[in-house]
Structures are given as structure tokens and as C-alpha cells.
Protein backbone atom coordinates (compact mmCIF):
# COMPACT_ATOMS: atom_id res chain seq x y z
CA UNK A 1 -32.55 -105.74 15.54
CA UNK A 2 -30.31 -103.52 14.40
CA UNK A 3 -30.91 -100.45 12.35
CA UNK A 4 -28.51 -98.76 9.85
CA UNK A 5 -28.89 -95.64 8.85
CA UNK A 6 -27.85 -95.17 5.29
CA UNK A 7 -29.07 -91.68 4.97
CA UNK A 8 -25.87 -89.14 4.61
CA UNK A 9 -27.03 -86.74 6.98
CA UNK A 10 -23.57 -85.29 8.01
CA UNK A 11 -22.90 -84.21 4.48
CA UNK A 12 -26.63 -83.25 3.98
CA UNK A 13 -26.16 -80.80 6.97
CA UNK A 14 -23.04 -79.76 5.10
CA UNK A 15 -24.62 -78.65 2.19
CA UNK A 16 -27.45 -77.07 4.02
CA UNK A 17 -25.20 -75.23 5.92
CA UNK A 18 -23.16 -74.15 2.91
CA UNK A 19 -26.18 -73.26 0.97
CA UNK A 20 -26.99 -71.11 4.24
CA UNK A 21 -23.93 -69.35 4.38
CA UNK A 22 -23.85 -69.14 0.43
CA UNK A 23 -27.27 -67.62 0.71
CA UNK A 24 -26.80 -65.32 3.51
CA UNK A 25 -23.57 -63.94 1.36
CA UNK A 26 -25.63 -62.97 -2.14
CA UNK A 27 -28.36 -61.72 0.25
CA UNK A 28 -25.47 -59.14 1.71
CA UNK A 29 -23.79 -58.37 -1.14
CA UNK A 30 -27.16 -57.59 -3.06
CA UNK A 31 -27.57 -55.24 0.08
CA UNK A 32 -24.28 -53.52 0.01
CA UNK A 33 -25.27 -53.02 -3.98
CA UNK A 34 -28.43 -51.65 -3.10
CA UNK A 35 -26.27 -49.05 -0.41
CA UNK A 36 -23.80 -48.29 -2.98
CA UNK A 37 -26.43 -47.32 -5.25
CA UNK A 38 -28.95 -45.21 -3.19
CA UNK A 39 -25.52 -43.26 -1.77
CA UNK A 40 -24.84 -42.88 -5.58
CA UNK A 41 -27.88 -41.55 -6.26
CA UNK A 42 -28.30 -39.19 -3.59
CA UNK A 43 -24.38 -37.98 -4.53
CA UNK A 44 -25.89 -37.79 -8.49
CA UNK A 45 -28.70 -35.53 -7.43
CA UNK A 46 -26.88 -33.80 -4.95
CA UNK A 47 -24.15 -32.76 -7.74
CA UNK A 48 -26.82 -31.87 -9.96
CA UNK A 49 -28.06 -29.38 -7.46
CA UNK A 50 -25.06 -28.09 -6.94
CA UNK A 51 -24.00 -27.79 -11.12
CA UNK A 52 -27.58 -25.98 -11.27
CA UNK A 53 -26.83 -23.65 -8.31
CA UNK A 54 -24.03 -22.31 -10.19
CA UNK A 55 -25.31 -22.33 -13.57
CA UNK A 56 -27.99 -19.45 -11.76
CA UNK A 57 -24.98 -17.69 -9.67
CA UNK A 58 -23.16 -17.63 -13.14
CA UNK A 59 -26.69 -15.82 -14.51
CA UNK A 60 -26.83 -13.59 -11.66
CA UNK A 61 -23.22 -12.81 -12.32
CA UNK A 62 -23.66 -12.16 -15.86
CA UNK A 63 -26.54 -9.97 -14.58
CA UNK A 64 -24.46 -7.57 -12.41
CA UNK A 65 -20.93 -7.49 -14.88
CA UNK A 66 -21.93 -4.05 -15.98
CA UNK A 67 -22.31 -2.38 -12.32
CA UNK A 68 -19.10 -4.62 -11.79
CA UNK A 69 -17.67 -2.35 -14.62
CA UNK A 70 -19.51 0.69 -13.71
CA UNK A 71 -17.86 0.54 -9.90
CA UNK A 72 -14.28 -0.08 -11.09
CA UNK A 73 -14.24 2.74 -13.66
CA UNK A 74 -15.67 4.80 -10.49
CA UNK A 75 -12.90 3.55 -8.61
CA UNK A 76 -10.51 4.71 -10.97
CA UNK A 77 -12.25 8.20 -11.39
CA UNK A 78 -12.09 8.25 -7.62
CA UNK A 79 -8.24 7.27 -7.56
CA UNK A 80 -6.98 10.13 -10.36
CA UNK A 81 -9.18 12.34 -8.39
CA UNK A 82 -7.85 12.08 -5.16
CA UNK A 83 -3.89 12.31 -6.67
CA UNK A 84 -5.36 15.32 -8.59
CA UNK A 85 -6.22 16.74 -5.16
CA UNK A 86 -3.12 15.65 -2.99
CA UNK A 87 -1.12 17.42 -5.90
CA UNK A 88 -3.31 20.68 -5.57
CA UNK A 89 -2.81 20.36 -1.61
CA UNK A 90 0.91 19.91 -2.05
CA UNK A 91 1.43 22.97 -4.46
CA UNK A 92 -0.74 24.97 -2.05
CA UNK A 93 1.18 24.00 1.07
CA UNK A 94 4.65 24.47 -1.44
CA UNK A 95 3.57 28.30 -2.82
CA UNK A 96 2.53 28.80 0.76
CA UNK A 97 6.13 27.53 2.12
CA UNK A 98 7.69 29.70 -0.77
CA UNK A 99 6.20 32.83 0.36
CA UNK A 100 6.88 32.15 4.09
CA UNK A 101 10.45 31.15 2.76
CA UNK A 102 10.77 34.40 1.52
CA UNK A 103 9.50 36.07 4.69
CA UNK A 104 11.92 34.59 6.86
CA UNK A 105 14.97 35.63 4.24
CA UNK A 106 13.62 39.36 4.09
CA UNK A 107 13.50 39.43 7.25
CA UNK A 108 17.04 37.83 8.26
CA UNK A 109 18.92 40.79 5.87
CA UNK A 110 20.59 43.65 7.52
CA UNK A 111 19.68 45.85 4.36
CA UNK A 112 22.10 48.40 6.19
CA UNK A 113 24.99 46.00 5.72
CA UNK A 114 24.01 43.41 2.82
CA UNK A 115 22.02 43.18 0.42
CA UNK A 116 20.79 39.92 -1.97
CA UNK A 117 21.36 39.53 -5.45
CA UNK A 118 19.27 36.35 -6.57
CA UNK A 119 17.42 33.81 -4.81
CA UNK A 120 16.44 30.73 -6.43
CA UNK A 121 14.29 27.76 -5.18
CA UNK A 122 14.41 24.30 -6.40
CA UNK A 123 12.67 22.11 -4.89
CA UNK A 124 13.61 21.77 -1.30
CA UNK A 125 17.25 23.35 -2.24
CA UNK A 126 17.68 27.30 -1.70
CA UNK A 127 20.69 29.18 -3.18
CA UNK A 128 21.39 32.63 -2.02
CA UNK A 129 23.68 35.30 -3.87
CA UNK A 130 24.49 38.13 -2.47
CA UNK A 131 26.73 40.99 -1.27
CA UNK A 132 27.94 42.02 2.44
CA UNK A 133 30.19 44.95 4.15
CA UNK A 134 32.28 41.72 5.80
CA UNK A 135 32.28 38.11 6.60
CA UNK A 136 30.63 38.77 10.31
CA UNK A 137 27.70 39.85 8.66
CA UNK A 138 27.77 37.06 6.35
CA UNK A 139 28.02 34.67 9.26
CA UNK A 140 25.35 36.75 11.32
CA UNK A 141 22.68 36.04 8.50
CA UNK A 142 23.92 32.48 8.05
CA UNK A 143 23.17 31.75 12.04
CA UNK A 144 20.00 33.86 11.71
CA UNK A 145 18.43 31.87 8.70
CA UNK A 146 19.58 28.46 10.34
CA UNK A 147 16.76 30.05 13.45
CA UNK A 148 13.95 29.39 10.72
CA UNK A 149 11.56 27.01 10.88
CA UNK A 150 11.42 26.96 7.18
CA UNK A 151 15.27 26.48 6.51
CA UNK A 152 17.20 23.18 8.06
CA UNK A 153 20.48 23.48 6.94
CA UNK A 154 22.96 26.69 5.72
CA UNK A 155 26.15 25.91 3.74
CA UNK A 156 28.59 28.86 2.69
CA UNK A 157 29.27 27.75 -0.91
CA UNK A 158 31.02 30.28 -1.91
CA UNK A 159 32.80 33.69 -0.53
CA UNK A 160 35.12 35.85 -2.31
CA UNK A 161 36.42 39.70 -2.14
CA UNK A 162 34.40 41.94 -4.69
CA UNK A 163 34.96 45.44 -5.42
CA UNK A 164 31.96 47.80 -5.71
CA UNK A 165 32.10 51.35 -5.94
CA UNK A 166 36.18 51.61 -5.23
CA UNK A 167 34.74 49.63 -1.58
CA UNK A 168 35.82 46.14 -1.32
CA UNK A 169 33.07 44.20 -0.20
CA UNK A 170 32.29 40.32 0.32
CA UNK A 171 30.34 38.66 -2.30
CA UNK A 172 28.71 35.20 -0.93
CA UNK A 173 26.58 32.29 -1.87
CA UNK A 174 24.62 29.92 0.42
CA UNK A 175 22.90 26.65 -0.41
CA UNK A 176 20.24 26.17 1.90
CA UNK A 177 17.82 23.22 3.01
CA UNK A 178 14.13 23.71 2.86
CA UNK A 179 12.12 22.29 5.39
CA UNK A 180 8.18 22.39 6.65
CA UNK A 181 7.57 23.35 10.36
CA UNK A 182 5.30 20.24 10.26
CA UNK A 183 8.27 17.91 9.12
CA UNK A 184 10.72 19.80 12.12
CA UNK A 185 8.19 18.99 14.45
CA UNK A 186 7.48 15.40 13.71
CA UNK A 187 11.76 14.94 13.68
CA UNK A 188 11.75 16.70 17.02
CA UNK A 189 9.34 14.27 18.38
CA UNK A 190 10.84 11.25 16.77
CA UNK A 191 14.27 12.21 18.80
CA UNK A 192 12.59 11.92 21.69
């Protein structure tokens, strides 16, 4: 005898297997939900840590704005103070330059054969005026004033015949460069 099956197992296992793999699909996508959410979470609670963290630093800020304040306006008291004091040091070192300036010239005149009518400082400009017996001893005081460490540069500016007590004499002007020994020195080093 013969048997038949009649049963439709090939498409039961079909379906079986379908409903398997159908199964096996909602069971990982309901797991990659639950992923997505705890990471969402944990993200959520890690921004709100992070928003509360600088909610306080803003308070602590807030807290320390007037020492903030209090240092900057110190820092500006500070600044005008120290130009206040590098303008004090640089009319010291100026008057002191001045008077050494003026050294230097009294000593460079021959008061037996010139003499010096004005002197006028400006700055780092000199101008000399004055009256000599001839133009050696003009040019004998130019050489000796350009032997200063104070005085850079000596230009004749002016020289003309001038007639003083029935004597002709020369009558001179000089415009002169002002330097510091401490700026010659730093030149002289820079040239080597």
C-alpha cells in the first residue's frame, strides 16, 4: 500500500522559516531601539551635566566680575604709572645731557679767540651763534665739538665778515646733532 502524504510540509517549513526570520528581525530592531535609546539617554543626562556645570562657572564668574574690574583698573593705574616714570627718567637723562652738552661747548671755546653769542637746544638739534678772530678758529671749534660724545654731527650754517670795534671779525652759526654716549656706543657696536 501506498501512502500519500497530503500534508504541505514544504510550504509549512516556509512559513516557519519566514516567521523565524520575521521574528528574529522585530526582536533586533526592538534591540537597536532599546541601544538608540539608552545612548540617548546617557547623551540627555550627560548634556544636562554639562548645561549645569556652566550655569555654576557662569555663578562663579558673576562672583569674581568685580576683582575682574578691580585688576584691570590696577592695570591701567600700573600702565599711566610706569609712562609717568619713563617720562621722569627721560627728562632726567635729557637735563642731565643738557648740562653735559653745555660742558663739552664751554669747554671747546678758545675764549681768547671767540666767544658765543646764543645757544639754543631743541630737542636733539643744537644751534650755535657766535663770534671768532678768523675762520681757523671757527673750524678748530667745529673739529673739537665733533670729538664729543654728546654732539654727532657739526654743520657751518652760516659765516659772514662782521665788524666789531673798527676789527673785522667772523660771525658764525653751527647746527649741531645731539647725541647720548649710550646711543654712540650701541651704533659703534652695531658697525661691528
Amino acid at each position: 500500500m501506498l501512502r500519500i502524504n497530503l500534508l504541505p510540509i514544504r510550504q509549512l517549513k516556509k512559513r516557519a522559516k519566514a516567521r523565524n526570520q520575521i521574528f528574529s528581525f522585530i526582536t533586533l530592531f526592538i534591540f537597536l531601539l532599546l541601544i538608540l535609546g539608552a545612548v540617548g539617554f546617557l547623551q540627555t543626562a550627560k548634556i544636562n551635566t554639562i548645561e549645569l556645570s556652566i550655569a555654576n562657572l557662569k555663578k562663579e564668574k558673576q562672583k569674581y566680575a568685580p576683582i575682574l574690574a578691580e585688576i584691570k583698573r590696577l592695570e591701567k593705574a600700573k600702565k599711566n604709572l610706569e609712562n609717568k616714570i619713563s617720562i621722569i627718567k627721560k627728562l632726567k637723562r635729557d637735563s642731565s645731557t643738557t648740562v653735559h652738552i653745555l660742558d663739552e661747548v664751554a669747554n671747546k671755546v678758545d675764549s681768547k679767540r671767540m666767544w658765543l653769542k646764543s645757544l639754543k637746544q631743541q630737542g636733539q638739534s643744537l644751534s650755535l651763534t657766535g663770534i671768532a678772530l678768523d675762520n681757523r678758529t671757527v673750524a678748530q671749534f667745529m673739529e673739537a665739538l665733533k670729538e664729543s660724545p654728546y654732539i654727532s654731527i657739526v654743520n657751518l650754517s652760516n659765516a659772514s665778515l662782521t665788524k666789531v670795534s673798527g676789527r673785522n671779525l667772523k660771525s658764525f652759526s653751527l647746527a649741531c646733532s645731539i647725541v647720548s654716549p649710550k646711543e654712540t656706543k650701541e651704533v659703534k657696536k652695531k658697525e661691528k
